[in-house]
C-alpha atoms as a PDB file:
ATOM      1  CA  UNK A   1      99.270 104.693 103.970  1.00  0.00           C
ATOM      2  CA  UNK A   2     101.269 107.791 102.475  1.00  0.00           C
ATOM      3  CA  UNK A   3     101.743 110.837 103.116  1.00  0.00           C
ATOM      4  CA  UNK A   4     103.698 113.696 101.332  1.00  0.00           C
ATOM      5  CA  UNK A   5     105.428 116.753 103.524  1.00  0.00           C
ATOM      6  CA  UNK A   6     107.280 119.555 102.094  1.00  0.00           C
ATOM      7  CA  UNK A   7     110.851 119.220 103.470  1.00  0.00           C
ATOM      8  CA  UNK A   8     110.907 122.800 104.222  1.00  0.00           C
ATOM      9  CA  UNK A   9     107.879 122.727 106.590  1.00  0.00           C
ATOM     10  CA  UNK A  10     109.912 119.798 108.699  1.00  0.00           C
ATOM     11  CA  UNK A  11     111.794 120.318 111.887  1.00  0.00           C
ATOM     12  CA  UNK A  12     115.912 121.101 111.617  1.00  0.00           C
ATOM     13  CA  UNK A  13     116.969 119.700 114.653  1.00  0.00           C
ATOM     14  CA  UNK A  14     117.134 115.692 115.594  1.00  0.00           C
ATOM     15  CA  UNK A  15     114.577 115.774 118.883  1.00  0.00           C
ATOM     16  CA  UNK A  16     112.043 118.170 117.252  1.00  0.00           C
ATOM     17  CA  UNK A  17     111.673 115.975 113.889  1.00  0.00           C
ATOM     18  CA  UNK A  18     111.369 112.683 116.398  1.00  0.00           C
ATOM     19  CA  UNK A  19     108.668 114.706 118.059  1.00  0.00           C
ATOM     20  CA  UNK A  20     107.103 115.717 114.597  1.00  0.00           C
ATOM     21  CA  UNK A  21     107.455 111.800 113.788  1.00  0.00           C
ATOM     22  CA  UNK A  22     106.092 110.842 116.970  1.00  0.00           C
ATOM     23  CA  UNK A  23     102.546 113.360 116.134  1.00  0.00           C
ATOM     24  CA  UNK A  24     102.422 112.047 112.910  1.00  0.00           C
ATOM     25  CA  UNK A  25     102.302 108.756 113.570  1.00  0.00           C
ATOM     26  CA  UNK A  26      99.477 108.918 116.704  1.00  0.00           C
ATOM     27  CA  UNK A  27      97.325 110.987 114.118  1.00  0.00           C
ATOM     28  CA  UNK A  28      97.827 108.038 111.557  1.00  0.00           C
ATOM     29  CA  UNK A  29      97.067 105.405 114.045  1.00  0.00           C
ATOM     30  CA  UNK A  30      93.802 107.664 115.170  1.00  0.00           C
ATOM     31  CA  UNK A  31      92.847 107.835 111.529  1.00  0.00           C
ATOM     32  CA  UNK A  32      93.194 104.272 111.310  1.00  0.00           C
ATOM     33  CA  UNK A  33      91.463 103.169 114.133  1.00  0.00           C
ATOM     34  CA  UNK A  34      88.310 105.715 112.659  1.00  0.00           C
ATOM     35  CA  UNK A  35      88.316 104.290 109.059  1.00  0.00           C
ATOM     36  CA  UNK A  36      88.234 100.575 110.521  1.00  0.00           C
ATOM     37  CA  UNK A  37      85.515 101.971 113.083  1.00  0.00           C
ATOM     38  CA  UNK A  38      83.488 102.883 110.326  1.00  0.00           C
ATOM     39  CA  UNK A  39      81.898 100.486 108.384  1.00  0.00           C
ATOM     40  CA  UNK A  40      81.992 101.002 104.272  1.00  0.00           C
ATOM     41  CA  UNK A  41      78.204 100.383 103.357  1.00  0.00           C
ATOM     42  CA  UNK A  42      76.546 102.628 105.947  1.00  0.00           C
ATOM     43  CA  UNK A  43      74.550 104.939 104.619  1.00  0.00           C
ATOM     44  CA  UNK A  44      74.083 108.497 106.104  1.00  0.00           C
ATOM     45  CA  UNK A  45      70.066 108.192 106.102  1.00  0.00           C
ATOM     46  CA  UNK A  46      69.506 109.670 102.495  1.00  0.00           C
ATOM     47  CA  UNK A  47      70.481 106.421 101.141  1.00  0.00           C
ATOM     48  CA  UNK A  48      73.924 108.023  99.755  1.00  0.00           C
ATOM     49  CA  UNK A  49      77.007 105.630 100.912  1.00  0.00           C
ATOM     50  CA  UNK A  50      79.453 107.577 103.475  1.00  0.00           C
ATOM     51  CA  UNK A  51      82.674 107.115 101.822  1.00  0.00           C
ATOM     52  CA  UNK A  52      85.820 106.089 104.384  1.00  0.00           C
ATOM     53  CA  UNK A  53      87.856 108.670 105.545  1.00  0.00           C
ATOM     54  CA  UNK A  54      91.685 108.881 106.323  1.00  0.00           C
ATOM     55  CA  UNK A  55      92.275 112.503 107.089  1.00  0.00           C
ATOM     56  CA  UNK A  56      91.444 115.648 106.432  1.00  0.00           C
ATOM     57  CA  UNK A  57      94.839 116.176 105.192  1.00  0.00           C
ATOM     58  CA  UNK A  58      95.225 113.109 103.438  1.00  0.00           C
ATOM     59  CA  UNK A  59      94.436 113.415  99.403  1.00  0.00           C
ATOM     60  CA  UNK A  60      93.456 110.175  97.526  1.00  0.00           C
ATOM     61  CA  UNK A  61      92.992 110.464  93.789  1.00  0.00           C
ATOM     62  CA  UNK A  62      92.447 106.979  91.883  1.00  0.00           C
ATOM     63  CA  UNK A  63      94.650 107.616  88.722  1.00  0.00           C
ATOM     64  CA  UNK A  64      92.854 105.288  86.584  1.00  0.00           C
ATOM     65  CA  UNK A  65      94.626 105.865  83.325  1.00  0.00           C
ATOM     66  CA  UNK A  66      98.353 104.778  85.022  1.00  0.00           C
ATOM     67  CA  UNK A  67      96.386 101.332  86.486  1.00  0.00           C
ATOM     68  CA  UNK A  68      95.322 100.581  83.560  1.00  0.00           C
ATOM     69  CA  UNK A  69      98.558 101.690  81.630  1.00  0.00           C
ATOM     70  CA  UNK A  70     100.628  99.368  84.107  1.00  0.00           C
ATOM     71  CA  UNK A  71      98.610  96.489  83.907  1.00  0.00           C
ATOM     72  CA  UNK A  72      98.587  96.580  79.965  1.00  0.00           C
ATOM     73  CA  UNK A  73     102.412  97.162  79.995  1.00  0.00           C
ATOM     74  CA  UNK A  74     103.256  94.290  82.878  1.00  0.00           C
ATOM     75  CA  UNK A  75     100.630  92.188  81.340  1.00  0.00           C
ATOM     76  CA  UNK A  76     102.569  92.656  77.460  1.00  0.00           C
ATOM     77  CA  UNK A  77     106.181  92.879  79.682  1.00  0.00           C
ATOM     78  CA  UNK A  78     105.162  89.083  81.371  1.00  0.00           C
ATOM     79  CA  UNK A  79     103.800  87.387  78.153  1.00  0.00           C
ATOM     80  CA  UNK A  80     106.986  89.192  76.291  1.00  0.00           C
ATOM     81  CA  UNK A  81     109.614  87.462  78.640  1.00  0.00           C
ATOM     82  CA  UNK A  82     108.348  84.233  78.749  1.00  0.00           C
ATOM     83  CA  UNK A  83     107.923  84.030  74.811  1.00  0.00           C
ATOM     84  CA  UNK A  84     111.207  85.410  74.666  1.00  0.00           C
ATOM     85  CA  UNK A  85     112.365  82.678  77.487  1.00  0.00           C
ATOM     86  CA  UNK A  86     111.140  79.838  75.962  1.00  0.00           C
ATOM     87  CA  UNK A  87     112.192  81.051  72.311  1.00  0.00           C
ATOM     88  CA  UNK A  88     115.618  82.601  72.447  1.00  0.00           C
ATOM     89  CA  UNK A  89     118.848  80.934  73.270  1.00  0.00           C
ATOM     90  CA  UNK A  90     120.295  84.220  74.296  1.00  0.00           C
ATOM     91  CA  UNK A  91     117.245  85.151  76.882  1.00  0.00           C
ATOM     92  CA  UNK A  92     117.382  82.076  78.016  1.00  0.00           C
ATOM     93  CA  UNK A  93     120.944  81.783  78.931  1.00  0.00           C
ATOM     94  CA  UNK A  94     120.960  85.175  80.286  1.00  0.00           C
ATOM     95  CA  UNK A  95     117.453  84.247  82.586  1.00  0.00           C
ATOM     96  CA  UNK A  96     119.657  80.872  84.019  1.00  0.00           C
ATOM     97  CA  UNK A  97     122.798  83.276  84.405  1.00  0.00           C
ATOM     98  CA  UNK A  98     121.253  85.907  86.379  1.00  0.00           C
ATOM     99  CA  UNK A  99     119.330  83.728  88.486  1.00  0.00           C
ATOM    100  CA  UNK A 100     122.280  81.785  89.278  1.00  0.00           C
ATOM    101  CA  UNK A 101     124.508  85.051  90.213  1.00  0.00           C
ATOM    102  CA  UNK A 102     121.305  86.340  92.326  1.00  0.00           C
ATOM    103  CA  UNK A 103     121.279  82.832  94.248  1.00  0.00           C
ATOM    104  CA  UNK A 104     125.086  82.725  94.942  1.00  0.00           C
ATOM    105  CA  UNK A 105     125.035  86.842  95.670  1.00  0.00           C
ATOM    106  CA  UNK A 106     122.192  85.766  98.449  1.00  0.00           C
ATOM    107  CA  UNK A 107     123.616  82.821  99.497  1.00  0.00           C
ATOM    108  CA  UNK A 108     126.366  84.027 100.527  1.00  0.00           C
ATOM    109  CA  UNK A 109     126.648  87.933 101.110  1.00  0.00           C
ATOM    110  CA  UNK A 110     124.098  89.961 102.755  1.00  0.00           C
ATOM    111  CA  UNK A 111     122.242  90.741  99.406  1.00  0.00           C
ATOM    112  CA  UNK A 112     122.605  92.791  96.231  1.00  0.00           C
ATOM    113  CA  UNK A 113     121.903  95.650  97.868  1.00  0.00           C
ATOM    114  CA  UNK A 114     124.823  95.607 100.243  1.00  0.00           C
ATOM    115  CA  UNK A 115     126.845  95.007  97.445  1.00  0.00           C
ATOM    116  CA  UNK A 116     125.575  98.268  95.550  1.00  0.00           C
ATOM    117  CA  UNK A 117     126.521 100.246  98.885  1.00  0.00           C
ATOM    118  CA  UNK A 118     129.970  98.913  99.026  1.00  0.00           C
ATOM    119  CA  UNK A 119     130.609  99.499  95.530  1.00  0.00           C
ATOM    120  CA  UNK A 120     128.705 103.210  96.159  1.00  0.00           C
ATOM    121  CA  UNK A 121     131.133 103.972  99.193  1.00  0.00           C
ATOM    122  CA  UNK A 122     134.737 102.431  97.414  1.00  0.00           C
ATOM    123  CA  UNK A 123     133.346 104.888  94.131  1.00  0.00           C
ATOM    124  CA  UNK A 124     132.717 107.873  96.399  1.00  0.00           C
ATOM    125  CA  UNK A 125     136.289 107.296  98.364  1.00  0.00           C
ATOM    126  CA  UNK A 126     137.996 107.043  94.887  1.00  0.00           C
ATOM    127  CA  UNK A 127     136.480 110.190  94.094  1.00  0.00           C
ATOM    128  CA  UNK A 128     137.844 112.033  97.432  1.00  0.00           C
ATOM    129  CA  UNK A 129     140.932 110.643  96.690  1.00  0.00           C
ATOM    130  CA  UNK A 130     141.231 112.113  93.361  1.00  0.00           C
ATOM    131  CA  UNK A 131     139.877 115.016  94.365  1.00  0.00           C
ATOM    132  CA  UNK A 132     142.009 115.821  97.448  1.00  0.00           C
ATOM    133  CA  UNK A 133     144.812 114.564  94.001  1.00  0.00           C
ATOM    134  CA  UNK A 134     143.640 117.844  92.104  1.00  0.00           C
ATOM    135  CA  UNK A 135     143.914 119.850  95.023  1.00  0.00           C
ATOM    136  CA  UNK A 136     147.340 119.501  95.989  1.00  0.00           C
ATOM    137  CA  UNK A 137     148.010 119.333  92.329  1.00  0.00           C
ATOM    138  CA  UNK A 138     146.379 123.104  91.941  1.00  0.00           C
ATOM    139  CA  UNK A 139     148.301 124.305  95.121  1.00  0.00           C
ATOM    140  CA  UNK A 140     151.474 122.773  93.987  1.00  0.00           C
ATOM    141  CA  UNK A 141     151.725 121.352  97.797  1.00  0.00           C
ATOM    142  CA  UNK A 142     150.381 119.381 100.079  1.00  0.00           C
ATOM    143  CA  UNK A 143     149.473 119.351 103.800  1.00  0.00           C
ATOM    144  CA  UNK A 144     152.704 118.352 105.142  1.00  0.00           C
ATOM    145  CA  UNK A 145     155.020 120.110 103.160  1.00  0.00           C
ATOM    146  CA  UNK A 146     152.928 123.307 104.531  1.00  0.00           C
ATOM    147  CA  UNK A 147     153.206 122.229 107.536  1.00  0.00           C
ATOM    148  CA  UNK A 148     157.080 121.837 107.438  1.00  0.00           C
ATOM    149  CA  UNK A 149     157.002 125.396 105.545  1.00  0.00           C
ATOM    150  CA  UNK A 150     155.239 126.756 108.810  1.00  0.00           C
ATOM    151  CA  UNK A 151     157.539 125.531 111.373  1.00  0.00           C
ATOM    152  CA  UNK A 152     160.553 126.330 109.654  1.00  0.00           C
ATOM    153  CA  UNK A 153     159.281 129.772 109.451  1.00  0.00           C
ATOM    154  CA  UNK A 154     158.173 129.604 113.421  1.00  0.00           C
ATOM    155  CA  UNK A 155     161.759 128.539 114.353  1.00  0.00           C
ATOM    156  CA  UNK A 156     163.618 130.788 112.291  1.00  0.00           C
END
């Protein structure tokens, strides 16, 4: 199931968002429990079908159009690769090659994706680095030297 909040109607602080949470997820569980309770082909006497029911909060809309758009484009993507697989000596190579690295990258590391988060947190401290660069660049000093410049001035 999914739901969608506006950030600005959700709690600030920690213990009131884990109480929000903790609402949220009783009324999903209650919502579950009354759409398996219910059963789909039961009719409401008039012979119309009583549709099941999440919440009254909850929106569903069947976009038909983007089903069918991704299962034309997946179904053309899927036939595409394996044509191109079978006859290209440059896909096919690069298939074996990837599929190799993703094997030795699981094998032994925790996963891509802890990969992509080391590499995210070495760019991000290279960044700070240069950036606290360009500021003592702009003040023509750094910390320490203003530091020394203050006690000088305290003991003179």
């Amino acid at each position: 199931m999914h739901y969608s909040y506006d950030a600005s109607t959700l709690p600030n602080d920690e213990a009131s968002l884990g109480r929000w949470l903790e609402a949220r997820w009783s009324e999903k569980e209650k919502s579950l429990e009354r759409f398996y309770a219910m059963k789909s082909d039961s009719g409401d006497g008039d012979g119309h079908k009583r549709r099941r029911e999440f919440s009254s909060e909850a929106v569903t809309e069947t976009p038909w159009n983007a089903m069918y758009l991704s299962l034309v484009v997946w179904t053309l993507f899927t036939f595409g690769a394996k044509y191109l697989f079978f006859t290209s000596n440059i896909a096919f190579y690069w298939v074996i090659t990837c599929t190799f690295i993703f094997i030795l990258v699981s094998q032994f590391t925790d996963g891509i994706q802890q990969l992509e988060i080391a590499l995210h947190r070495h760019n991000q401290k290279q960044i700070g680095q240069v950036n606290e660069k360009n500021h003592f660049q702009h003040n023509g000093s750094s910390n320490d030297e203003r530091i020394q410049d203050n006690s000088t001035h305290k003991t003179k």
